[in-house]
C-alpha atoms as a PDB file:
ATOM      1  CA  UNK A   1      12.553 -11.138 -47.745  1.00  0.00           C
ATOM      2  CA  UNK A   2      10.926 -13.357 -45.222  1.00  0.00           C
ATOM      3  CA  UNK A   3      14.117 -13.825 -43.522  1.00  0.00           C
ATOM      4  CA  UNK A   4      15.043 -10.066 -43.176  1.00  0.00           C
ATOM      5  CA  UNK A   5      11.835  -9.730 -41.695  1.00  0.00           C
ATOM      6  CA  UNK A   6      11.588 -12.706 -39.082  1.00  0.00           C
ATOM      7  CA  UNK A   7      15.263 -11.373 -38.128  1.00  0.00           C
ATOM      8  CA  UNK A   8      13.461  -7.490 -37.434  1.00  0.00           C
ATOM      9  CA  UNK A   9      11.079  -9.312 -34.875  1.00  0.00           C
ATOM     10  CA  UNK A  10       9.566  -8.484 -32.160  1.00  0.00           C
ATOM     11  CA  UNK A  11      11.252  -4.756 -32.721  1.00  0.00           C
ATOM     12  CA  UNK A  12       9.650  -3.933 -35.684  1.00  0.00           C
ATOM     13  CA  UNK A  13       6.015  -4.789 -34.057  1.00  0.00           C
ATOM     14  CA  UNK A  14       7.033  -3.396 -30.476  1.00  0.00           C
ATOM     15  CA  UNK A  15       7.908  -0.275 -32.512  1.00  0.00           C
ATOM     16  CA  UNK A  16       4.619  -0.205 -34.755  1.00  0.00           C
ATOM     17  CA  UNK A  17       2.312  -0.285 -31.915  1.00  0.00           C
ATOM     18  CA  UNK A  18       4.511   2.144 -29.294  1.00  0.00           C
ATOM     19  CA  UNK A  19       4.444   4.508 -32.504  1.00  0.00           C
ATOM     20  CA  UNK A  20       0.519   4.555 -32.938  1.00  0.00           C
ATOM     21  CA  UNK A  21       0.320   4.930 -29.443  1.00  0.00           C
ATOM     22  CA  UNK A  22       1.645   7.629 -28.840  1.00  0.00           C
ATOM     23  CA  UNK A  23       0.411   9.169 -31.909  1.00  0.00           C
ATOM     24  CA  UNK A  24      -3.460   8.209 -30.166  1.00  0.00           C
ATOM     25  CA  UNK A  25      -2.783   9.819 -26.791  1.00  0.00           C
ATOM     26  CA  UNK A  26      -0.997  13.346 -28.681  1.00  0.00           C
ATOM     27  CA  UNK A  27      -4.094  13.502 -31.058  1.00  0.00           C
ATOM     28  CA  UNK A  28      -6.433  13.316 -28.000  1.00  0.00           C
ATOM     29  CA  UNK A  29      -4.696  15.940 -25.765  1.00  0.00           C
ATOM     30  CA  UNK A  30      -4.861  18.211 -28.893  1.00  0.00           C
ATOM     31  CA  UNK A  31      -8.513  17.127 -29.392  1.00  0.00           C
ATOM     32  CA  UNK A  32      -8.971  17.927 -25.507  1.00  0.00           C
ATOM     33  CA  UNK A  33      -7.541  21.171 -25.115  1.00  0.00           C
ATOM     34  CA  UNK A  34      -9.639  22.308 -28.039  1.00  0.00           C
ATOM     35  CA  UNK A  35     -12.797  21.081 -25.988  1.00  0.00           C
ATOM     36  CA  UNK A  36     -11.738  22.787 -22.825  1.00  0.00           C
ATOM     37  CA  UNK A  37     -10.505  25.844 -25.206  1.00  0.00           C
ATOM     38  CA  UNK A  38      -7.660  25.850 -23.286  1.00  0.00           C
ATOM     39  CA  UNK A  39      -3.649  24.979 -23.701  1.00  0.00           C
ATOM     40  CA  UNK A  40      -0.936  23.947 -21.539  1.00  0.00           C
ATOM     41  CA  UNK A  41      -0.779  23.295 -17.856  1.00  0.00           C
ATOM     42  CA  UNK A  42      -3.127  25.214 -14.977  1.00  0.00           C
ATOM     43  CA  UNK A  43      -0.427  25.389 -12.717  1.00  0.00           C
ATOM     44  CA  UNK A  44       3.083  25.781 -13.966  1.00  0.00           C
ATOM     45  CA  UNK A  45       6.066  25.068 -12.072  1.00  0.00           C
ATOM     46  CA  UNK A  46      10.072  24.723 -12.188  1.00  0.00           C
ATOM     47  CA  UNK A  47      12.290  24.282  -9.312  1.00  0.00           C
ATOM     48  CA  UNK A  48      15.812  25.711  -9.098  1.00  0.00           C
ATOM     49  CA  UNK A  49      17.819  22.766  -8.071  1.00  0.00           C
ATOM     50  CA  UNK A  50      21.498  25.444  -8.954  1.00  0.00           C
ATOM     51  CA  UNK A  51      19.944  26.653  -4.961  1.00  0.00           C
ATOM     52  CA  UNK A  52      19.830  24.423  -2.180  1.00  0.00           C
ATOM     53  CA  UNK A  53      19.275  24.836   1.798  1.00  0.00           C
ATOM     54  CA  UNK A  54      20.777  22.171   4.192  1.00  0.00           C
ATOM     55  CA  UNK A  55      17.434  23.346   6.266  1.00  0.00           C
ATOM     56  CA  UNK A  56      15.586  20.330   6.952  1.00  0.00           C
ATOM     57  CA  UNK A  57      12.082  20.966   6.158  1.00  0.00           C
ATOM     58  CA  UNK A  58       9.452  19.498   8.670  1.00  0.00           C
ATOM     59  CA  UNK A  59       8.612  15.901   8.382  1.00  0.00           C
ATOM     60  CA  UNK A  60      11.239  14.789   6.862  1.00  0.00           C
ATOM     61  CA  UNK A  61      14.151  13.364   9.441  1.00  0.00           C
ATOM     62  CA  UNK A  62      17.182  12.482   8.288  1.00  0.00           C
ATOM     63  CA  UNK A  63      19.666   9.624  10.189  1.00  0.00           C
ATOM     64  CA  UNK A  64      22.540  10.261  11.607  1.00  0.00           C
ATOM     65  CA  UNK A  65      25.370  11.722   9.415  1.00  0.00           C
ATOM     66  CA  UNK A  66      22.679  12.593   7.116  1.00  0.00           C
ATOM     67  CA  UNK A  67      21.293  15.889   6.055  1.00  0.00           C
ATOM     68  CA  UNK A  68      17.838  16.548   3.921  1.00  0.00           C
ATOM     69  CA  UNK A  69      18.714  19.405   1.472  1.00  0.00           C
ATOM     70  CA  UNK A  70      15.517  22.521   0.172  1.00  0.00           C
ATOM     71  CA  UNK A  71      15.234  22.843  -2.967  1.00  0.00           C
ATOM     72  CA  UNK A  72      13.152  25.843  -3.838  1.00  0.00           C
ATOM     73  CA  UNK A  73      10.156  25.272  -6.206  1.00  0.00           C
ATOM     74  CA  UNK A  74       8.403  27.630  -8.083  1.00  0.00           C
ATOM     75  CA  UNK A  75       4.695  27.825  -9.233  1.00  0.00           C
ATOM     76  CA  UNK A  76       2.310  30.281 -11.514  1.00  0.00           C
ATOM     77  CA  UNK A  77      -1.271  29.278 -10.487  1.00  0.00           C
ATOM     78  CA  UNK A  78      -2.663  31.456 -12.647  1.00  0.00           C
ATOM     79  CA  UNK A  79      -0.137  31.518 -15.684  1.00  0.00           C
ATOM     80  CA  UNK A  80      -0.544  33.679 -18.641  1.00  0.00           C
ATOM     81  CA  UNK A  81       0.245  32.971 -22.449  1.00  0.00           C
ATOM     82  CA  UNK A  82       3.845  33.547 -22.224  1.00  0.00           C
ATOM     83  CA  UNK A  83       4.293  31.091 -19.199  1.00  0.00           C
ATOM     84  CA  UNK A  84       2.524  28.677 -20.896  1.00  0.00           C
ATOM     85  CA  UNK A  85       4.009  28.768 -24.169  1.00  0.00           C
ATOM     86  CA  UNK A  86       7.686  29.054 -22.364  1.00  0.00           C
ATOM     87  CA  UNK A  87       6.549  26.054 -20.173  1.00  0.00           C
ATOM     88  CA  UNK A  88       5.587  24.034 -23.005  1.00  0.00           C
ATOM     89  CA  UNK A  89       8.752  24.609 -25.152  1.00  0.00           C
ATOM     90  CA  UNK A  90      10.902  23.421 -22.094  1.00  0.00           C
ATOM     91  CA  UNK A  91       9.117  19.800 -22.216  1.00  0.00           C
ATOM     92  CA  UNK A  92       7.216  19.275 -25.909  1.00  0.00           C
ATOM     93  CA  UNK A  93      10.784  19.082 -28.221  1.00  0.00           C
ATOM     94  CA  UNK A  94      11.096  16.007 -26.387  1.00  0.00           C
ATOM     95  CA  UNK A  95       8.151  14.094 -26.823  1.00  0.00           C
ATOM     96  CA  UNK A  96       8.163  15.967 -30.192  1.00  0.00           C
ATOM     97  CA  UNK A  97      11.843  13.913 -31.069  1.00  0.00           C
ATOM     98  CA  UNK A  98      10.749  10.906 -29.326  1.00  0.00           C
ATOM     99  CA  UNK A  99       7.599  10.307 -31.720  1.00  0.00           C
ATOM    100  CA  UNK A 100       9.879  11.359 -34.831  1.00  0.00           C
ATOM    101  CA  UNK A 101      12.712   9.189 -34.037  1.00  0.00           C
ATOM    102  CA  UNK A 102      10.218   6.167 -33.501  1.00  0.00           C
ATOM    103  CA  UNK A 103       8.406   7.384 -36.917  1.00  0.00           C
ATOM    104  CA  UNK A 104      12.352   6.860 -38.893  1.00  0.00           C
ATOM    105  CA  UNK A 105      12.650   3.904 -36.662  1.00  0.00           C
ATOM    106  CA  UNK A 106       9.453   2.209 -38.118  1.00  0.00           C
ATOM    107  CA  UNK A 107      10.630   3.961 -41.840  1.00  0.00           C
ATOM    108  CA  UNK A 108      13.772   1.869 -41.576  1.00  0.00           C
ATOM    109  CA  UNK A 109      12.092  -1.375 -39.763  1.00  0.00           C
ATOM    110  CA  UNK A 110       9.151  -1.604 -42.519  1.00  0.00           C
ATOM    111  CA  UNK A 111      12.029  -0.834 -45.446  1.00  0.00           C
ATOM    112  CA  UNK A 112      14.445  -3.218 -44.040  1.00  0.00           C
ATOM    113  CA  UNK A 113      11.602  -6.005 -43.966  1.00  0.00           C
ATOM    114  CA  UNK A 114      10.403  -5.290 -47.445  1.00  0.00           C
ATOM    115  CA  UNK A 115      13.440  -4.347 -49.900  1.00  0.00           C
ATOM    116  CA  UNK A 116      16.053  -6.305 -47.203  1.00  0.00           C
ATOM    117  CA  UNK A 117      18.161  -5.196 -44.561  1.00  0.00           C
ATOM    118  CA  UNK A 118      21.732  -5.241 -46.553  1.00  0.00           C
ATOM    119  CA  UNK A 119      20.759  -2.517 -49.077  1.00  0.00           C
ATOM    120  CA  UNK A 120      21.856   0.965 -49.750  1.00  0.00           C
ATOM    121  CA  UNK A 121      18.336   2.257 -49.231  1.00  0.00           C
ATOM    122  CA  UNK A 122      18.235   1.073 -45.638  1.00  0.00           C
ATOM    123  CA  UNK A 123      21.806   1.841 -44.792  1.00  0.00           C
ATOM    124  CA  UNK A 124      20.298   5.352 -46.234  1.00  0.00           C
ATOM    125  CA  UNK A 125      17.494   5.476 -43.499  1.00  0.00           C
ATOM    126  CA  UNK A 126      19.666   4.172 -40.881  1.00  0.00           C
ATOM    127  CA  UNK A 127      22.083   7.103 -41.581  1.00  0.00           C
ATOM    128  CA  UNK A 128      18.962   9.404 -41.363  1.00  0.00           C
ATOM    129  CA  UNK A 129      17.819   8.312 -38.147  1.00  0.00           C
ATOM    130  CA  UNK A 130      21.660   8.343 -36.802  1.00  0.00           C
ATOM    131  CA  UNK A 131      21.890  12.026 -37.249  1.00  0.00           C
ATOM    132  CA  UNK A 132      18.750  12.993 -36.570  1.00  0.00           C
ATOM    133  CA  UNK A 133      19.189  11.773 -33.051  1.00  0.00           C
ATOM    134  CA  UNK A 134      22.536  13.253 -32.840  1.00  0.00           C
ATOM    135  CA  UNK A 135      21.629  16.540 -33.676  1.00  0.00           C
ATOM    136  CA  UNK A 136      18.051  16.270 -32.707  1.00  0.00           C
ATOM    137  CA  UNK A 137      18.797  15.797 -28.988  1.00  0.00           C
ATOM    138  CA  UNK A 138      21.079  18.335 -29.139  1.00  0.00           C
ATOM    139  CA  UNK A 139      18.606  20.908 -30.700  1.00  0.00           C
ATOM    140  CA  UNK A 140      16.110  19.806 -28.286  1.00  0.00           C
ATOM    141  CA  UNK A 141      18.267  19.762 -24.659  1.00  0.00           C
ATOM    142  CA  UNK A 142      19.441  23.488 -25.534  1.00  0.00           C
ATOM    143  CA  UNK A 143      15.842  24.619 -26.110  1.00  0.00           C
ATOM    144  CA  UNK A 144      14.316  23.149 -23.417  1.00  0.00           C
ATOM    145  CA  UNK A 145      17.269  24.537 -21.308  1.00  0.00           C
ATOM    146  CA  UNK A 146      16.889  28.089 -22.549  1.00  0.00           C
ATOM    147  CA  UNK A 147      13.075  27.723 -21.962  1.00  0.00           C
ATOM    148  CA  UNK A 148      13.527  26.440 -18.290  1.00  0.00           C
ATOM    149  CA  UNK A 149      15.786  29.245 -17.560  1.00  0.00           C
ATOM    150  CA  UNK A 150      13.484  31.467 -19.167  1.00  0.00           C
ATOM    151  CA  UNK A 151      10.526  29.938 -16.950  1.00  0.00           C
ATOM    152  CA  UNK A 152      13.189  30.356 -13.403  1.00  0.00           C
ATOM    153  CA  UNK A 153      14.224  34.031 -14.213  1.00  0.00           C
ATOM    154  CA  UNK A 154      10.004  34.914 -15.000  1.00  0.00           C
ATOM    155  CA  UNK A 155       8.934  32.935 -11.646  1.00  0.00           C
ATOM    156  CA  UNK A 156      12.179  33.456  -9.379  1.00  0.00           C
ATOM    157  CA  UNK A 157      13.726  37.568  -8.215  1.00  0.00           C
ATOM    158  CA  UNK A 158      16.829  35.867  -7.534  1.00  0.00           C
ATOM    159  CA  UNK A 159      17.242  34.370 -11.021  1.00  0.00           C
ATOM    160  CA  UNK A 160      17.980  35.788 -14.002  1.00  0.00           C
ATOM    161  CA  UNK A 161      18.292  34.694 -17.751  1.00  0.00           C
ATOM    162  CA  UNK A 162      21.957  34.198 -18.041  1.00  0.00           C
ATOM    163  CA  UNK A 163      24.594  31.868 -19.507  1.00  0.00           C
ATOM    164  CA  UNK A 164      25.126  30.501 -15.863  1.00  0.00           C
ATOM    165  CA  UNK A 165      21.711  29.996 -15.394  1.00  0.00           C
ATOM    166  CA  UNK A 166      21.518  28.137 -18.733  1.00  0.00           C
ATOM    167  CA  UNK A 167      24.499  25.992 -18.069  1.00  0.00           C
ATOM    168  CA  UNK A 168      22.798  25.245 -14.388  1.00  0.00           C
ATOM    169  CA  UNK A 169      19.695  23.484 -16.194  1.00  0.00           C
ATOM    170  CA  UNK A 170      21.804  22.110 -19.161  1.00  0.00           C
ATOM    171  CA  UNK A 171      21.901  18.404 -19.682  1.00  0.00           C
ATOM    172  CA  UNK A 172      24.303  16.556 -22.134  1.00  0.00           C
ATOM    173  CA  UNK A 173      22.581  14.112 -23.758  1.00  0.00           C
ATOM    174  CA  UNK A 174      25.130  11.206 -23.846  1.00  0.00           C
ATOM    175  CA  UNK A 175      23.004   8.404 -24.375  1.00  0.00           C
ATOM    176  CA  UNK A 176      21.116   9.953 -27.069  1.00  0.00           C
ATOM    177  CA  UNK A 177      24.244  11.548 -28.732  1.00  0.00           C
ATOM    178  CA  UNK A 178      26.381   7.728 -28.460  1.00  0.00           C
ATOM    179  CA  UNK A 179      22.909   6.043 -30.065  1.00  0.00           C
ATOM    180  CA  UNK A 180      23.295   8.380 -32.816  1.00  0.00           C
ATOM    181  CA  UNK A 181      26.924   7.700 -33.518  1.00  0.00           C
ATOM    182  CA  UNK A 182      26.448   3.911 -32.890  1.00  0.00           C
ATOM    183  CA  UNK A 183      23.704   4.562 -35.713  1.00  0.00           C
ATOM    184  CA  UNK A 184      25.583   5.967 -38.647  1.00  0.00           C
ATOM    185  CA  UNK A 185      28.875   3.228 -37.457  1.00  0.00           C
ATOM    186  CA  UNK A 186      25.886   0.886 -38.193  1.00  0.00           C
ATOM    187  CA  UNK A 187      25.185   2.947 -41.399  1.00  0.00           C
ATOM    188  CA  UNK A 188      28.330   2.373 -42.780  1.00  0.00           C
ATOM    189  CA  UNK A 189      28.548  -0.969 -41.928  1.00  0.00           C
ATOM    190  CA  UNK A 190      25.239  -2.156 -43.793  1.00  0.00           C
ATOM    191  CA  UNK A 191      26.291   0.144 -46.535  1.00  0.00           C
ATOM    192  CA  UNK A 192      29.575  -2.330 -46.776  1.00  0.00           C
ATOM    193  CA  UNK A 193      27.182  -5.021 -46.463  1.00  0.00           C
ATOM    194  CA  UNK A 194      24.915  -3.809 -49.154  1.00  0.00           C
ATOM    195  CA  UNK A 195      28.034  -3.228 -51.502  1.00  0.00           C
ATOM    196  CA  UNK A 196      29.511  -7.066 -50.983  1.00  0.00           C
ATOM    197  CA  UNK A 197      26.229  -8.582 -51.413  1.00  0.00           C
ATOM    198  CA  UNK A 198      25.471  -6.399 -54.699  1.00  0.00           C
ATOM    199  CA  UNK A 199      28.961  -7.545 -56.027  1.00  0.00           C
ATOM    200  CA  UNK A 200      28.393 -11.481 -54.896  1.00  0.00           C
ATOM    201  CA  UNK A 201      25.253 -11.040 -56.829  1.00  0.00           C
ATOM    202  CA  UNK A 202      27.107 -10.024 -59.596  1.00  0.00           C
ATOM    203  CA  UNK A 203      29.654 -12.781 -59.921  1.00  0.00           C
ATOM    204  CA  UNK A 204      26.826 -15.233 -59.665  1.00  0.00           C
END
């Protein structure tokens, strides 16, 4: 399979090292915030970018025609357990899918250089890896939504947790939601692939 795997380059290595890197860096913010014997951020913060304020704040001077917009931010310098925990869930699911997604993407890289890339098996794990960035980044924006909100309606009296609120700090995730259908149109493809080359195999 030397081909299938000088056709994977540089991705497959690129992939490799961005995986263990990230892996290194998670394993020592774990290792120090067991040190300090302490989790999450000191100062948590969120701003509410649904309210704005065509007050120019000072030092900032806009040209003509222009206006400089306030957009309130708001900070817990001394944030308990809940704030911290709410804070976290509205930024870890993503690193959390990132460093998955790269995992199945260096899966299907290392299978596709060893058993081939037109086989069922990788057509399998590129399938895998399709949905699990379609419905992973869905998963993941709607949490991290409901957790901002969350964070606003604790920090903010003139928020509260509610569907508008939600809808104010939701994101669609287009690009991640069109990779994962590209992915499984891929899927199918290789899995056609896979099938023609099995039956060429055959009739030779």
């Amino acid at each position: 399979m030397t081909e299938d795997r000088k056709m994977l380059e540089p991705m497959a290595t690129v992939v490799s090292v961005v995986l263990r890197l990230m892996l290194a860096l998670v394993t020592a913010g774990l290792v120090l915030s067991v040190v300090r014997g302490s989790w999450g951020d000191v100062v948590v913060c969120i701003a509410d970018e649904s309210t704005t304020s065509s007050v120019s704040p000072g030092g900032f001077a806009a040209e003509s025609g222009a206006q400089v917009d306030s957009i309130p931010r708001y900070c817990a310098e001394s944030p308990d357990a809940y704030l911290r925990l709410v804070n976290e869930l509205g930024e870890l699911p993503s690193t959390l899918l990132l460093i998955s997604g790269l995992f199945l993407l260096h899966r299907l890289l290392q299978g596709a250089a060893r058993e081939g890339v037109y086989t069922a098996e990788t057509a399998s794990r590129l399938r895998l890896l399709g949905w699990w960035l379609l419905v992973g980044s869905l998963v993941v924006e709607i949490v991290e939504a409901n957790a901002r909100g969350a964070l606003l309606a604790a920090l903010a009296k003139s928020a509260d947790f509610s569907a508008g609120t939600w809808l104010d700090l939701w994101t669609f995730p287009y690009l991640a939601v069109l990779t994962g259908l590209g992915l499984l149109t891929f899927a199918r493809i290789t899995h056609a692939g896979a099938s023609m080359r099995e039956d060429l195999e055959g009739v030779v």
